[in-house]
N, C-alpha and C. Protein backbone atom coordinates (compact mmCIF):
# COMPACT_ATOMS: atom_id res chain seq x y z
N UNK A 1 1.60 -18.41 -14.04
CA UNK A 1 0.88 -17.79 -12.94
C UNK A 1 0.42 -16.41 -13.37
N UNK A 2 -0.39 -15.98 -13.04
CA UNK A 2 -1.20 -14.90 -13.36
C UNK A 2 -1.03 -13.66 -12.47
N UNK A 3 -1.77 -12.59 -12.27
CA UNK A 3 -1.44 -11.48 -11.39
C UNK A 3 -1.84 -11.57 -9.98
N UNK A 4 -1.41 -11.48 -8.99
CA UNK A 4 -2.08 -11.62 -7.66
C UNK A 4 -1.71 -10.11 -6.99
N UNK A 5 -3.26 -9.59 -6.79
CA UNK A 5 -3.02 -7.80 -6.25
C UNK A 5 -3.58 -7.86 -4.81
N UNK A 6 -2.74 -7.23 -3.78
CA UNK A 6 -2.89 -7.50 -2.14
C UNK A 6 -3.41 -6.14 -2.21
N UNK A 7 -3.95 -5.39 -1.43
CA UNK A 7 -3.32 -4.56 -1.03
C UNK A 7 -3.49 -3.76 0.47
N UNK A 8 -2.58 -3.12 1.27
CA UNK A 8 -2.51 -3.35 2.87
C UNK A 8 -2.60 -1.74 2.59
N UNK A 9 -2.40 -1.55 3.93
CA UNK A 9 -2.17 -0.17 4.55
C UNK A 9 -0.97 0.41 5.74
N UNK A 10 0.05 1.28 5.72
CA UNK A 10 0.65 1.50 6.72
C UNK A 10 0.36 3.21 6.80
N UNK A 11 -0.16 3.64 8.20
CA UNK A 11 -0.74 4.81 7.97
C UNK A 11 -1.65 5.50 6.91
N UNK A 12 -1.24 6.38 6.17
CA UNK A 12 -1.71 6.82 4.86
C UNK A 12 -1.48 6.37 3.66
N UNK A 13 -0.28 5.49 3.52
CA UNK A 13 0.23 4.66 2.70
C UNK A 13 -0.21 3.83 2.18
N UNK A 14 -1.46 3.74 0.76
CA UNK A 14 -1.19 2.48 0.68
C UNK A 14 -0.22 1.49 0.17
N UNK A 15 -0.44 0.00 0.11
CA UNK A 15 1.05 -0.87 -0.25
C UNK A 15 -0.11 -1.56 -1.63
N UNK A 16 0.62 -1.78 -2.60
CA UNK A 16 -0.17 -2.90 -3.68
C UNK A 16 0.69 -4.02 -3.82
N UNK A 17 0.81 -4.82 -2.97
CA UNK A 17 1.62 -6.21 -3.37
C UNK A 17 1.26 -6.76 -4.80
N UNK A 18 2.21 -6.99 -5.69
CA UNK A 18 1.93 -7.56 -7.13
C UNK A 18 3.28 -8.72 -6.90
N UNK A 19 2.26 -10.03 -7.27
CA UNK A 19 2.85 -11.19 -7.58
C UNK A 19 2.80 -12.02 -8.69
N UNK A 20 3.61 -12.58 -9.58
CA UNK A 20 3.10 -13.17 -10.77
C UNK A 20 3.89 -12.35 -12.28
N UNK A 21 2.85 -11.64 -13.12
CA UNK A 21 2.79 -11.10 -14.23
C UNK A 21 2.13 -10.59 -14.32
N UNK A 22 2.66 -8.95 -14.97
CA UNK A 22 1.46 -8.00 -15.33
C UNK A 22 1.87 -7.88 -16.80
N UNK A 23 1.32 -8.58 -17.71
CA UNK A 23 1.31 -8.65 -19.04
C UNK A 23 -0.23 -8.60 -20.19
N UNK A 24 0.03 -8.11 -21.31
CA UNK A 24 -1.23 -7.71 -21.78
C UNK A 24 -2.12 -9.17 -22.29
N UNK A 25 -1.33 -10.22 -22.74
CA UNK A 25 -2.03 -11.65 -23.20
C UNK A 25 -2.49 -12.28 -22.64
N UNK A 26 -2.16 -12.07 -21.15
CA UNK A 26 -3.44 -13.11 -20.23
C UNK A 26 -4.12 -11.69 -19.57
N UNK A 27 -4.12 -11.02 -20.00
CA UNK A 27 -4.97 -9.60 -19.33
C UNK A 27 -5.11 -9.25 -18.08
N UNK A 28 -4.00 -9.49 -17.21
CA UNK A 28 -3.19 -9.52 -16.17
C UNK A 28 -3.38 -7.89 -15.94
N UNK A 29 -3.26 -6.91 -17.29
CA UNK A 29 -2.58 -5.63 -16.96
C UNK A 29 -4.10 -5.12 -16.52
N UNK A 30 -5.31 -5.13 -17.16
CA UNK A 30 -6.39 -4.59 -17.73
C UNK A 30 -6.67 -4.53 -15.66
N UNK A 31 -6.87 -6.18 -15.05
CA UNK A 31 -7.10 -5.68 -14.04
C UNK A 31 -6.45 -5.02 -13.26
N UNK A 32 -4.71 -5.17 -13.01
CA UNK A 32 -4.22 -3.91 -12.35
C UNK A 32 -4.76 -2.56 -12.82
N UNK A 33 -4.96 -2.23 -14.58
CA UNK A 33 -5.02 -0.78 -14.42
C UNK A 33 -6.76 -0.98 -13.31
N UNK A 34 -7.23 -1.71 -13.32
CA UNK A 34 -8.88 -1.69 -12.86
C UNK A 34 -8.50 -1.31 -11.55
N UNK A 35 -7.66 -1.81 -10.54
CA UNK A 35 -7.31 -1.92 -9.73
C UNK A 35 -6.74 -0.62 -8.79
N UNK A 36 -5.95 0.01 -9.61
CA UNK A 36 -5.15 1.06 -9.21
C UNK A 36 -5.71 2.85 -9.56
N UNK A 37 -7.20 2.22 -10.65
CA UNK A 37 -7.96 3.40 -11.18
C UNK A 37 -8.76 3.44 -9.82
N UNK A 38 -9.29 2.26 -9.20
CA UNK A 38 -10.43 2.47 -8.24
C UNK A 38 -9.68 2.82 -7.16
N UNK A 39 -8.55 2.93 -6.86
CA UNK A 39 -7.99 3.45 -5.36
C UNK A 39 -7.60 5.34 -5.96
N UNK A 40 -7.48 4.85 -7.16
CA UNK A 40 -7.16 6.70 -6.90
C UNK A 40 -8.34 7.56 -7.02
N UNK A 41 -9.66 6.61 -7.37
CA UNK A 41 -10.75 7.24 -7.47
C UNK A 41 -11.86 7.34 -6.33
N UNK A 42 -10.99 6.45 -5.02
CA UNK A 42 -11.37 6.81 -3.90
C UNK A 42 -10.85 7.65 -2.85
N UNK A 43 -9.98 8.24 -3.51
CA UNK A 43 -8.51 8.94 -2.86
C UNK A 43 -7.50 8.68 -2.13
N UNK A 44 -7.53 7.65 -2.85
CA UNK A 44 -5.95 7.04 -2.09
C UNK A 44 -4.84 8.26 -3.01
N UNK A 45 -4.07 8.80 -2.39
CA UNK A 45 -2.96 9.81 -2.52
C UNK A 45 -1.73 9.41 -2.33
N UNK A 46 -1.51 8.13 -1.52
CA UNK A 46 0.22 8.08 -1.55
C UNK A 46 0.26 6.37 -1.44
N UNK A 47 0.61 6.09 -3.04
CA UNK A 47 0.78 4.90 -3.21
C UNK A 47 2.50 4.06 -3.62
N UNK A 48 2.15 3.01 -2.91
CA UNK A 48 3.30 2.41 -2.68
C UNK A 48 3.39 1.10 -3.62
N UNK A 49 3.94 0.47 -4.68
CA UNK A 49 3.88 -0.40 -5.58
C UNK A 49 5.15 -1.55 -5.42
N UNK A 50 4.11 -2.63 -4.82
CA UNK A 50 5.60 -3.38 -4.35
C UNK A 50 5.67 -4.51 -5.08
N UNK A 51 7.13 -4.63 -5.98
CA UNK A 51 7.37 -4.75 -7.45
C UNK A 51 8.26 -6.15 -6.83
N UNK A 52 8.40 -6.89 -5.45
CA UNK A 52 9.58 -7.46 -5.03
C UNK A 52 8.88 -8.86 -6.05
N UNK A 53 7.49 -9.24 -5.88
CA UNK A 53 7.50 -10.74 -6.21
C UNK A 53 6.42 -10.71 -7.61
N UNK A 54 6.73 -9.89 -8.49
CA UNK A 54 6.24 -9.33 -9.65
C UNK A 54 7.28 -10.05 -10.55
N UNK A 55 7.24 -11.12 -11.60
CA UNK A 55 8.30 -12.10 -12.15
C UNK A 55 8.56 -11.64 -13.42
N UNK A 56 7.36 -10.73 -13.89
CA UNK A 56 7.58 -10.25 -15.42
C UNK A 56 6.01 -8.89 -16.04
N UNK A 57 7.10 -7.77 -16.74
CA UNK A 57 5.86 -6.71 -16.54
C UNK A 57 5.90 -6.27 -18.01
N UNK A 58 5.51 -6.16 -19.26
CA UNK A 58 5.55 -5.88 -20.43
C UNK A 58 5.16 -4.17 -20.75
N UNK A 59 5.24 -3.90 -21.58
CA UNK A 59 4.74 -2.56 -22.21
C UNK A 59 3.78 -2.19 -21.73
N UNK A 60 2.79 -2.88 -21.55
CA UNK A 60 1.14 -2.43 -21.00
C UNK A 60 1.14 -1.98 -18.95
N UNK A 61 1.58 -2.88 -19.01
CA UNK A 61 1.78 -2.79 -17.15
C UNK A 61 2.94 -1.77 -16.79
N UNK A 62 3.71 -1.66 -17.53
CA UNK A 62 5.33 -0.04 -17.64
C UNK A 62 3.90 0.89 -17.78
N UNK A 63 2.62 1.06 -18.82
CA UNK A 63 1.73 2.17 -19.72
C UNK A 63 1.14 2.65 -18.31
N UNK A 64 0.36 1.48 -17.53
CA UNK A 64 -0.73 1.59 -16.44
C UNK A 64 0.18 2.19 -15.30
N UNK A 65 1.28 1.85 -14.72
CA UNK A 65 2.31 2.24 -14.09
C UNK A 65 2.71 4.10 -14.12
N UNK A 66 2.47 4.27 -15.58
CA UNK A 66 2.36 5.75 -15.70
C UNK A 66 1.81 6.23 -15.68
N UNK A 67 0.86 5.86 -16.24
CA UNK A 67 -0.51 6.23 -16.28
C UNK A 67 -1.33 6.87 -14.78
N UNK A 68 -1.03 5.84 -13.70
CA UNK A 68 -1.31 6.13 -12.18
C UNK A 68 -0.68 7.32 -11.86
N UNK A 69 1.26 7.46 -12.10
CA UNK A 69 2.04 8.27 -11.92
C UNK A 69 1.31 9.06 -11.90
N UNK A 70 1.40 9.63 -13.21
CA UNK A 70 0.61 11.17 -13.79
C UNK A 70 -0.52 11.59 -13.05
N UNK A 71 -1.01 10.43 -12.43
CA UNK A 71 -3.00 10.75 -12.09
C UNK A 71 -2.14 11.16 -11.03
N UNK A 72 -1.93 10.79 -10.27
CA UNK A 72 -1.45 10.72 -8.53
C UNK A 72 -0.84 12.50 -8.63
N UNK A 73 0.18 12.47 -9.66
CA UNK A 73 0.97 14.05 -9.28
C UNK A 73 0.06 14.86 -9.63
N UNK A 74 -1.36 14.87 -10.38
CA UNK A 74 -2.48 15.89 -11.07
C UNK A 74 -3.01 15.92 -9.55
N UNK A 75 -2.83 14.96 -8.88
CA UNK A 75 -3.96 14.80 -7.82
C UNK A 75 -3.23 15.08 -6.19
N UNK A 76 -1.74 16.13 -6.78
CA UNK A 76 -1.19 16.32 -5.92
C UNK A 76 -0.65 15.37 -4.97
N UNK A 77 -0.58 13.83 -4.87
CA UNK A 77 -0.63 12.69 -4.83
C UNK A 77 1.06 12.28 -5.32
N UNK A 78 1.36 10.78 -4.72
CA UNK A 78 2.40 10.64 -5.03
C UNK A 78 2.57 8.83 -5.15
N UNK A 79 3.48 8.33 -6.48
CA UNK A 79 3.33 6.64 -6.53
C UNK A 79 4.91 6.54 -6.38
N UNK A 80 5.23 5.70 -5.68
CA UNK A 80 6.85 4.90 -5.50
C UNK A 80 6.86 3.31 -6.12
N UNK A 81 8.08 3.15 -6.31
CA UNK A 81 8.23 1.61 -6.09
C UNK A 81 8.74 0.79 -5.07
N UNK A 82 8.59 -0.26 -5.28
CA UNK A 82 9.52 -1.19 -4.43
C UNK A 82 10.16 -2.71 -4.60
N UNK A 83 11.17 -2.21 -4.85
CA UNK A 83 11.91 -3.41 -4.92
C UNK A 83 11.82 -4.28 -6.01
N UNK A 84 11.53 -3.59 -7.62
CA UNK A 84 12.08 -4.24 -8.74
C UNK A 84 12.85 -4.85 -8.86
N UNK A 85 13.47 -5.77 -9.30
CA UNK A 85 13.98 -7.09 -9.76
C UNK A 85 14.16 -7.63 -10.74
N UNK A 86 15.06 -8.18 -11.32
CA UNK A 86 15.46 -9.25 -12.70
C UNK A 86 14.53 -8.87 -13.63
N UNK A 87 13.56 -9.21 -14.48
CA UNK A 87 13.27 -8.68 -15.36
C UNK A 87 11.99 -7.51 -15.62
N UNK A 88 11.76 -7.41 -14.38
CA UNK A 88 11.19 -6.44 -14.16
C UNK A 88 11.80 -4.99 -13.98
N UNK A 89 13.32 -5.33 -13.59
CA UNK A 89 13.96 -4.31 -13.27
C UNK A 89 14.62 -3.66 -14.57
N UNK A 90 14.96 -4.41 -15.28
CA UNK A 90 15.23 -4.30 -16.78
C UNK A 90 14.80 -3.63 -17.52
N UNK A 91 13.36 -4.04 -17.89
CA UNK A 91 12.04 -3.23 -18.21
C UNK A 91 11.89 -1.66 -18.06
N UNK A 92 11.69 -1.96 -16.60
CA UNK A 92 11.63 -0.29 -15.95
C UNK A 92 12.85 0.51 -16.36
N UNK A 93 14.51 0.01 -16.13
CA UNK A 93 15.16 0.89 -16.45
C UNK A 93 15.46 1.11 -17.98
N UNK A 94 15.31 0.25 -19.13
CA UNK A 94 14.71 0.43 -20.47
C UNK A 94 14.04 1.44 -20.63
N UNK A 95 13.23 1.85 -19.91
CA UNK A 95 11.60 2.82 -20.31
C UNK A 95 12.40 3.97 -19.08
N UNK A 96 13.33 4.10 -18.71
CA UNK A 96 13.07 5.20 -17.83
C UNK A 96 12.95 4.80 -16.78
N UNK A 97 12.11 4.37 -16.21
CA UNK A 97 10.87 4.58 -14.93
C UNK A 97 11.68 4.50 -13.45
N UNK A 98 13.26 4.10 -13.32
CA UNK A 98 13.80 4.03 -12.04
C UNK A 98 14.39 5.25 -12.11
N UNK A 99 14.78 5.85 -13.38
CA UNK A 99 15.17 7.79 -12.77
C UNK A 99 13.85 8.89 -12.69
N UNK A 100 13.06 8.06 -13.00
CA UNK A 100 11.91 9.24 -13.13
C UNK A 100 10.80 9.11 -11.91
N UNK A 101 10.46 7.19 -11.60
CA UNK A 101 9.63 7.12 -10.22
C UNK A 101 10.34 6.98 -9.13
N UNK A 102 10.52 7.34 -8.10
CA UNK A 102 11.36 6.89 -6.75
C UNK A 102 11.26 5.91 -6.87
N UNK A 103 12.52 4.66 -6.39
CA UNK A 103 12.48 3.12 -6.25
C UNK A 103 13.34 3.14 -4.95
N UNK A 104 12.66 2.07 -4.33
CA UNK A 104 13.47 1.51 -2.72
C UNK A 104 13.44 0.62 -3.10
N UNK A 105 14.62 0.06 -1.84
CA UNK A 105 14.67 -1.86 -2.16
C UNK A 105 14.19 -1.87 -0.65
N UNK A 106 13.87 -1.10 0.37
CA UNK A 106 13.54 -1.38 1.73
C UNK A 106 12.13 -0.73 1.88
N UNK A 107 11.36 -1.37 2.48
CA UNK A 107 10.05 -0.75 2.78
C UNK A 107 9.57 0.07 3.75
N UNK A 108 10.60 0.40 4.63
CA UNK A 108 10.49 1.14 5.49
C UNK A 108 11.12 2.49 5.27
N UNK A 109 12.15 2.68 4.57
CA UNK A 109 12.84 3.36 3.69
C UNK A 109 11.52 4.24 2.62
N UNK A 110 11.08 3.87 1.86
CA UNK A 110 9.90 3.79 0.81
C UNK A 110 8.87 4.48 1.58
N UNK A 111 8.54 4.31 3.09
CA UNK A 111 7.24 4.61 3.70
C UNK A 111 7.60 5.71 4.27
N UNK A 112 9.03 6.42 4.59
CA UNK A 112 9.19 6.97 5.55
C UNK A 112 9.94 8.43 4.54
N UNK A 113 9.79 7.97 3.07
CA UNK A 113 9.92 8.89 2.22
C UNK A 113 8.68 10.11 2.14
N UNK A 114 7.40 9.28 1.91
CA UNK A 114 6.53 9.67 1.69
C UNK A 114 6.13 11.28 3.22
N UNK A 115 6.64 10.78 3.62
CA UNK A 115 6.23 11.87 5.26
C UNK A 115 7.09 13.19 4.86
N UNK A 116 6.60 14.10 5.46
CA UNK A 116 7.31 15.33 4.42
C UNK A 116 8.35 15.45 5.48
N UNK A 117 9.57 16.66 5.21
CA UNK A 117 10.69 16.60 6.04
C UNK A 117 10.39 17.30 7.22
N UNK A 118 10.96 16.74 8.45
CA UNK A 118 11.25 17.24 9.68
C UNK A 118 9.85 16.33 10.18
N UNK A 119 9.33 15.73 9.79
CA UNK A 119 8.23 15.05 10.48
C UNK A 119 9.20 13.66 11.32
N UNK A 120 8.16 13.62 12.69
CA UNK A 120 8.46 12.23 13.55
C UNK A 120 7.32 12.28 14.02
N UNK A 121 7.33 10.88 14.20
CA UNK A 121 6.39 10.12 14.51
C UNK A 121 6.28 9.85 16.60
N UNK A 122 5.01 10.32 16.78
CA UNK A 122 4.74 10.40 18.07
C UNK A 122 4.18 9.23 18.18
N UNK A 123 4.68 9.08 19.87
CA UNK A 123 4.49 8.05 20.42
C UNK A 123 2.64 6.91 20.90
C-alpha cells in the first residue's frame, strides 16, 4: 500500500492523516514532502502529523519530517506528532525525533498543546 495524505482542520490546527508508507522506492516520500511544502507555503503555522496509521517511514520521510520542523520554527510556526507506532516509532526514536518533536498518543491532548498557556476556549 502506498501513502494516503488526508488532511482536516480543528481550529487553526491543521491535522495530516498519513496512512500506508512514507518511503523513498515507491516515492511515497517525494509527495508528502510536495504535500507539506504547499501548506507551509500557504501558511499553515501549526501543524499536526498524525503518525497513528502510518505502517512504515524510512530515512527520506524521518529527512521531510525535519525538514517541515525547521521551516515551521523559521516561520515562527510549530509541527507535533501523533501517535507513532511499531516501526515507525522505532525509526523516530533511532533518529532522535520523539525527544526533539513533541509526540502525543491523544489528539486532543496534541491540539490543546498548541494554544498558548492560560488560554480557554469560549463558549
Amino acid at each position: 500500500m502506498g501513502l494516503q495524505i488526508s488532511i482536516r482542520k480543528s481550529g487553526d490546527v491543521t491535522i495530516v492523516d498519513l496512512r500506508g508508507r512514507s518511503t523513498i522506492d515507491d516515492g511515497e516520500s517525494e509527495s508528502l514532502s510536495n504535500q507539506l511544502q504547499k501548506l507551509v507555503a500557504n501558511g499553515v503555522r501549526k501543524l499536526l502529523l498524525n503518525l497513528a496509521d502510518l505502517a512504515k517511514v524510512d530515512s527520506s520521510g524521518v529527512a521531510i519530517i525535519v525538514r517541515t520542523f525547521v521551516s515551521l520554527k523559521r516561520e515562527g510556526g510549530d509541527l507535533k506528532l501523533l501517535s507513532p507506532s511499531g516501526l515507525v516509532l522505532e525509526v523516530l526514536t533511532v533518529f532522535r525525533l520523539i525527544s526533539t518533536i513533541p509526540t502525543f498518543k491523544n489528539e486532543a491532548e496534541a491540539l490543546a498543546s498548541f494554544q498558548p498557556r492560560g488560554y480557554t476556549a469560549r463558549p
